[in-house]
Structure formats: structure tokens, C-alpha cells
Protein backbone atom coordinates (compact mmCIF):
# COMPACT_ATOMS: atom_id res chain seq x y z
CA UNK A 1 0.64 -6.07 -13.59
CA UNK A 2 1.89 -8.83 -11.08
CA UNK A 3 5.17 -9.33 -9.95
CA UNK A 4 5.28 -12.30 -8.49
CA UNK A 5 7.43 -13.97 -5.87
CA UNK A 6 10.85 -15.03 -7.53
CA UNK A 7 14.55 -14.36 -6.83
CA UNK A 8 14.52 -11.00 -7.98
CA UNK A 9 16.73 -9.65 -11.16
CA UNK A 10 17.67 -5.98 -11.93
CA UNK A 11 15.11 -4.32 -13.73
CA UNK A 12 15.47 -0.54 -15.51
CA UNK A 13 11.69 0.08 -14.93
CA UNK A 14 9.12 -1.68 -13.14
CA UNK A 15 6.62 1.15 -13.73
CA UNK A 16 4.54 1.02 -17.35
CA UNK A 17 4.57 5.20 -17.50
CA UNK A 18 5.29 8.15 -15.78
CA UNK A 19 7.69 7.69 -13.51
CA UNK A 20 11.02 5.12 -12.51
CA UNK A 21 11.29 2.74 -10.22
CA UNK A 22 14.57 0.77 -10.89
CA UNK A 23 15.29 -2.58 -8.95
CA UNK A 24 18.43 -3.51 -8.25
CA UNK A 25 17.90 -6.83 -7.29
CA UNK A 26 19.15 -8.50 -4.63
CA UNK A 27 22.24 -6.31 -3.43
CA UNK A 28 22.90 -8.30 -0.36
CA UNK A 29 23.13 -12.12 0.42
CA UNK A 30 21.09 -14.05 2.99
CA UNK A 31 23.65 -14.23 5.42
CA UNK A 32 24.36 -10.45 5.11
CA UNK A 33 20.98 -9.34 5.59
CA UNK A 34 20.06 -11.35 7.91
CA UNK A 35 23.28 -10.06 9.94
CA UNK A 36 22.22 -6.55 9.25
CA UNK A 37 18.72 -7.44 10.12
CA UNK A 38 19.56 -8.53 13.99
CA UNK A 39 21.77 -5.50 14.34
CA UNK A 40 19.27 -2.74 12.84
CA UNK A 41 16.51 -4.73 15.14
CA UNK A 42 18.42 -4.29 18.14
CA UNK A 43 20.54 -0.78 17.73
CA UNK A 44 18.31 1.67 16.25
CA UNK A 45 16.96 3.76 18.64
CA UNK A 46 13.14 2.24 17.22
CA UNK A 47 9.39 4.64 18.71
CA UNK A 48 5.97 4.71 17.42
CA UNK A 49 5.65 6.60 14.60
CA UNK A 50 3.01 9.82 15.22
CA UNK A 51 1.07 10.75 12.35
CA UNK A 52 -1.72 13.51 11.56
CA UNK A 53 -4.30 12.61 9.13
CA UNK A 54 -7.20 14.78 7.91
CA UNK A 55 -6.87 16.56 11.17
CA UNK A 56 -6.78 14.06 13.39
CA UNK A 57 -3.83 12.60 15.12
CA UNK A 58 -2.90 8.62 15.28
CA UNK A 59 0.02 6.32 16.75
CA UNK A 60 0.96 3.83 14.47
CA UNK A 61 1.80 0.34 15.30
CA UNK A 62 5.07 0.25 13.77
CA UNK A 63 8.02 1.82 14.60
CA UNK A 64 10.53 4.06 13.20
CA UNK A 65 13.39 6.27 13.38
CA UNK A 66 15.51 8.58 11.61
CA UNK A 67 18.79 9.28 10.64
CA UNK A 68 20.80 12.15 9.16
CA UNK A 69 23.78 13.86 8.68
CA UNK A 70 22.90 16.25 11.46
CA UNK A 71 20.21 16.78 14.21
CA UNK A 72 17.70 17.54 11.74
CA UNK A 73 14.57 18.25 11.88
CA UNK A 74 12.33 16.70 8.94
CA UNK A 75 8.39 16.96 8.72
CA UNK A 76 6.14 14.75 7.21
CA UNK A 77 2.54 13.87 8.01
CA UNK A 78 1.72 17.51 9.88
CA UNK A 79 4.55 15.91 12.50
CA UNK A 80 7.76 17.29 13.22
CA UNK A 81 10.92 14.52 13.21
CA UNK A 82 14.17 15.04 15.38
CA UNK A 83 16.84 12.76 13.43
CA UNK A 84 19.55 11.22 15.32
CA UNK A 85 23.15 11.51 14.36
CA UNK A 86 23.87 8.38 11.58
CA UNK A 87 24.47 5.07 13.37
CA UNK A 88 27.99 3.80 12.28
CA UNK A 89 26.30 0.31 10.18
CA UNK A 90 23.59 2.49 9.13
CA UNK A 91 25.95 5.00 7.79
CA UNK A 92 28.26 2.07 6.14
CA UNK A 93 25.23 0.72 4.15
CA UNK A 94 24.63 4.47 2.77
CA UNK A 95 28.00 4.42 1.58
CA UNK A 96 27.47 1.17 -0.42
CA UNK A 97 24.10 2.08 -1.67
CA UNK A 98 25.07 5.49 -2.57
CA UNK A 99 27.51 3.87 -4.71
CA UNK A 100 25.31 1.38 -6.55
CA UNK A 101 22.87 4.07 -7.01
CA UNK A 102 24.96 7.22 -7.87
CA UNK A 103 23.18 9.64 -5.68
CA UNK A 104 24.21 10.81 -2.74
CA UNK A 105 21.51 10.95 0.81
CA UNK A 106 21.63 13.06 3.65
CA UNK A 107 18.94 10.88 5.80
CA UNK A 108 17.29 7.96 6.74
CA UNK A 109 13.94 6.74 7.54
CA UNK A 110 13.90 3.17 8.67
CA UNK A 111 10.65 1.15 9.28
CA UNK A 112 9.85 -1.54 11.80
CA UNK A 113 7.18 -3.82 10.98
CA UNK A 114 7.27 -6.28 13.26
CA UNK A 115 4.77 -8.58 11.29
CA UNK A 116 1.98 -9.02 8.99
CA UNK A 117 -0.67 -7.05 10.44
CA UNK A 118 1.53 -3.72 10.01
CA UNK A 119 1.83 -1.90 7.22
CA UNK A 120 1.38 1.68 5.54
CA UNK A 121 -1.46 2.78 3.42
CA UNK A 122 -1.49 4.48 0.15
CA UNK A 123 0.97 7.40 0.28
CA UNK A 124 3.05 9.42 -1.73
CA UNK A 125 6.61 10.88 -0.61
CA UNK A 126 5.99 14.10 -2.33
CA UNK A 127 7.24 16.50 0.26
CA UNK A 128 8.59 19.56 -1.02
CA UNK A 129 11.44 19.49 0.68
CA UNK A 130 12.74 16.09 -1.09
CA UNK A 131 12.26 17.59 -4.51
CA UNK A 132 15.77 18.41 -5.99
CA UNK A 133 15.45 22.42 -6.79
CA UNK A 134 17.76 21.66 -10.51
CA UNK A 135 15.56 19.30 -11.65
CA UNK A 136 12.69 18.57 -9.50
CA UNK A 137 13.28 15.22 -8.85
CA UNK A 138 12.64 13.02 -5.87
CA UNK A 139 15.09 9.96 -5.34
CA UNK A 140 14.34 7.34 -2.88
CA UNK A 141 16.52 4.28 -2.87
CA UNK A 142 14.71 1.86 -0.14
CA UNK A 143 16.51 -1.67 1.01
CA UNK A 144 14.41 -4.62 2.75
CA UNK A 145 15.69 -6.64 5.09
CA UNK A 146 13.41 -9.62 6.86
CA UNK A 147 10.14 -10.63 6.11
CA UNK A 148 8.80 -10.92 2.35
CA UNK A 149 6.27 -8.55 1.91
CA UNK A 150 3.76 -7.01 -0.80
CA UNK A 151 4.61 -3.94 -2.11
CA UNK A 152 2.27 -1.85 -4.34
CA UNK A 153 2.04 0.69 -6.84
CA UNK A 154 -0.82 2.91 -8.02
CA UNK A 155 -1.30 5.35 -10.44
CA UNK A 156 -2.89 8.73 -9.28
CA UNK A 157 -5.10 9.14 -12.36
CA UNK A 158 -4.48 6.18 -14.72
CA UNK A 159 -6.12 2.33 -14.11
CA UNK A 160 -2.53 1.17 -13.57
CA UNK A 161 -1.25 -0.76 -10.75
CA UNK A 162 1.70 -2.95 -10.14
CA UNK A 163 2.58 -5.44 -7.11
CA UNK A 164 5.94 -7.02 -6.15
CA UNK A 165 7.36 -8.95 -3.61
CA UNK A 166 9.82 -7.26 -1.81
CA UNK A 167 12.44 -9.69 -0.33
CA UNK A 168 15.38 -9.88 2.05
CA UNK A 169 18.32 -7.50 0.48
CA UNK A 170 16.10 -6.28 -2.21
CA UNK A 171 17.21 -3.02 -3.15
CA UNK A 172 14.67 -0.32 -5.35
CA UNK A 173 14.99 3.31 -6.05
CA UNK A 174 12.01 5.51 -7.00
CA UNK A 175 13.00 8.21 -9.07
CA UNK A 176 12.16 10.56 -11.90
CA UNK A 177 8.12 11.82 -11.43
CA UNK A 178 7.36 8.58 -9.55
CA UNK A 179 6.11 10.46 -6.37
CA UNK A 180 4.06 13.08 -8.58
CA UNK A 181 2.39 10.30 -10.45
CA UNK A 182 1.83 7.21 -8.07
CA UNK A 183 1.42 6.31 -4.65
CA UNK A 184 2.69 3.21 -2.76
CA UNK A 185 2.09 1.23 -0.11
CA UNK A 186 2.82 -1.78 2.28
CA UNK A 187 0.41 -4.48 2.12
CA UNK A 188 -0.71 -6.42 5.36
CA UNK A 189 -0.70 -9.97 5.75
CA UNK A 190 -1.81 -12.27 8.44
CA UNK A 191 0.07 -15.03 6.86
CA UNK A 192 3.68 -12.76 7.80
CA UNK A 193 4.50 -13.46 11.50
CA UNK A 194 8.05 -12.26 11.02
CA UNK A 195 9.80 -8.85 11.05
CA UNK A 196 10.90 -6.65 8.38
CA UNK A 197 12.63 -3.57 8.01
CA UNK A 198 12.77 -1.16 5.11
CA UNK A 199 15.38 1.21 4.82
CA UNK A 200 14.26 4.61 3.28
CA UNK A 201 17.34 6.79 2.22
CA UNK A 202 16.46 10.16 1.31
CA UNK A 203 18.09 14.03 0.38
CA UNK A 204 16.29 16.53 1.98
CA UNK A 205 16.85 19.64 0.48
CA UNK A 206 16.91 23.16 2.47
């Protein structure tokens, strides 16, 4: 399945089985996001992401940062996170999304690819300490702002794929088993020479 480039309209599912992934559309317009895009770009406090993978240890090429309702400390990737104390925009555009969405986040991963060649391989955001203990659930609602870029699905055990275009203002929220079930990732592109950045809110659960 191929989602194609096209001014994006809500969809309930985009997913075929096992699992949600519900797209709101285009929640912002251009001139919003692009506004929010030049503040996020210049305001977050943006580093290197530091990763370890099968044991050994890398330094991505994008950047990214966190944010959360206190200074906490998340980890993901055999790496330890400090989050920083919600930006005042940042925070705003929680309140709006948490709104749209109905579900409340505590945190904040935001992304910073500055172009094409960066991106994030297949992955699945299946920490424990997302899953909701009532009814083991992970919601993520992510929000792009920037550059069009790829975005793809994959099922873990089933041929079943599905790629979208992920435009500026775009809003999607994984929900439901999707993280159990499928990975994701961010396809590069040398044709993409401008920035985007992807908004990740999350609840982290003690």
C-alpha cells in the first residue's frame, strides 16, 4: 500500500490490521507551520542524539531534544535522556494537540533532520515505560513541520507495508497495538535539501 503525495485528509486507519494509526490531516496551515517551524529551529535547545545498538555506541546526525513536565529522565536506545522543562510554544502546541487527540502527554521528543540524507531506521517505540498499565496501550501523536518526507510502515511478521508522505502540519497518532505489531521509519532522500522537524508527544508512565 502507497500513499502517495496529496493534500492529506483525516483518515480513521491507515494501517490494514493490527494496530491504529489515525491521521488527522493537516491540523495547521502553511503559514502556521512554517511560523512554528523557524521558532522550534531556533529555540529548542537541539544535540546529537547518542544511541547504543547491538552493543555498540553511535552519534547520529540529527538532532534532538526532549521535553517534559519535569526534569525527567527517559531511556531509550541503552541511553539515558535528561528532559528539559517544556518550552512555552512547545507546551502551547501540546495543549492543542492534546485536545484534537483526547489524550493527555507528559513529554516530548522532537527531531531535527536537517535534510534528506537523515533519517531513522526501522524501529519500534515499544518501551515499557510508554505502555499504559490499564490497558496496555502506547499513544504517540507525532506533528511534522518542514520538509515532505517518506514515512513507512512495516509489519513485524506479516508481508504488509504502507508508505505516506508526511507533510508540513500533518498530524498522526499511533495507537492501539501499533508499536507491538509494526515498526516505522524515516526514509532518506537526496532529493530533500530542506529541514524538517517531527514532533513526538508521548506519556511515560512510572
Amino acid at each position: 500500500m502507497n500513499l502517495e503525495l496529496f493534500t492529506p485528509e483525516a483518515q480513521e486507519n491507515l494501517l490494514p490490521c493490527d494496530g491504529q494509526v489515525q491521521d488527522y490531516g493537516l491540523i495547521l496551515d502553511a503559514q502556521q507551520s512554517q511560523q512554528y517551524l523557524n521558532f522550534f529551529l531556533q529555540q529548542l535547545a537541539w544535540q546529537q542524539d547518542e544511541v547504543y545498538l547491538h552493543g555498540q555506541y553511535y552519534r547520529t546526525e540529527r538532532k534532538v531534544v526532549w521535553y517534559g513536565d519535569e526534569y525527567y529522565q527517559y531511556h531509550y536506545s541503552g541511553m539515558a535522556k535528561q528532559a528539559h522543562v517544556w518550552n512555552p510554544g512547545l507546551y502551547r502546541l501540546k495543549q492543542h494537540i492534546e485536545k484534537l487527540t483526547g489524550h493527555v502527554y507528559n513529554s516530548c521528543l522532537a527531531n531535527l533532520y536537517e535534510n534528506g540524507t537523515q533519517g531513522v531506521g526501522w524501529h519500534s517505540d515499544d518501551e515499557p515505560s510508554l505502555v499504559s498499565p490499564d490497558n496496555h496501550e502506547v499513544v504517540i501523536a507525532s506533528l511534522s513541520l518542514g520538509a515532505t518526507r517518506k514515512f513507512r510502515f512495516q509489519h513485524k511478521w506479516k508481508a504488509e507495508k504502507v508508505d505516506m508522505q508526511l507533510q508540513s502540519g500533518q498530524l498522526i497518532v499511533m495507537r492501539g497495538q501499533t508499536q507491538r505489531y509494526w515498526k516505522h521509519c524515516l526514509a532518506k532522500s537526496t532529493r530533500v535539501t530542506e529541514p524538517r522537524v517531527n514532533l513526538t508527544f508521548r506519556c511515560f508512565h512510572s
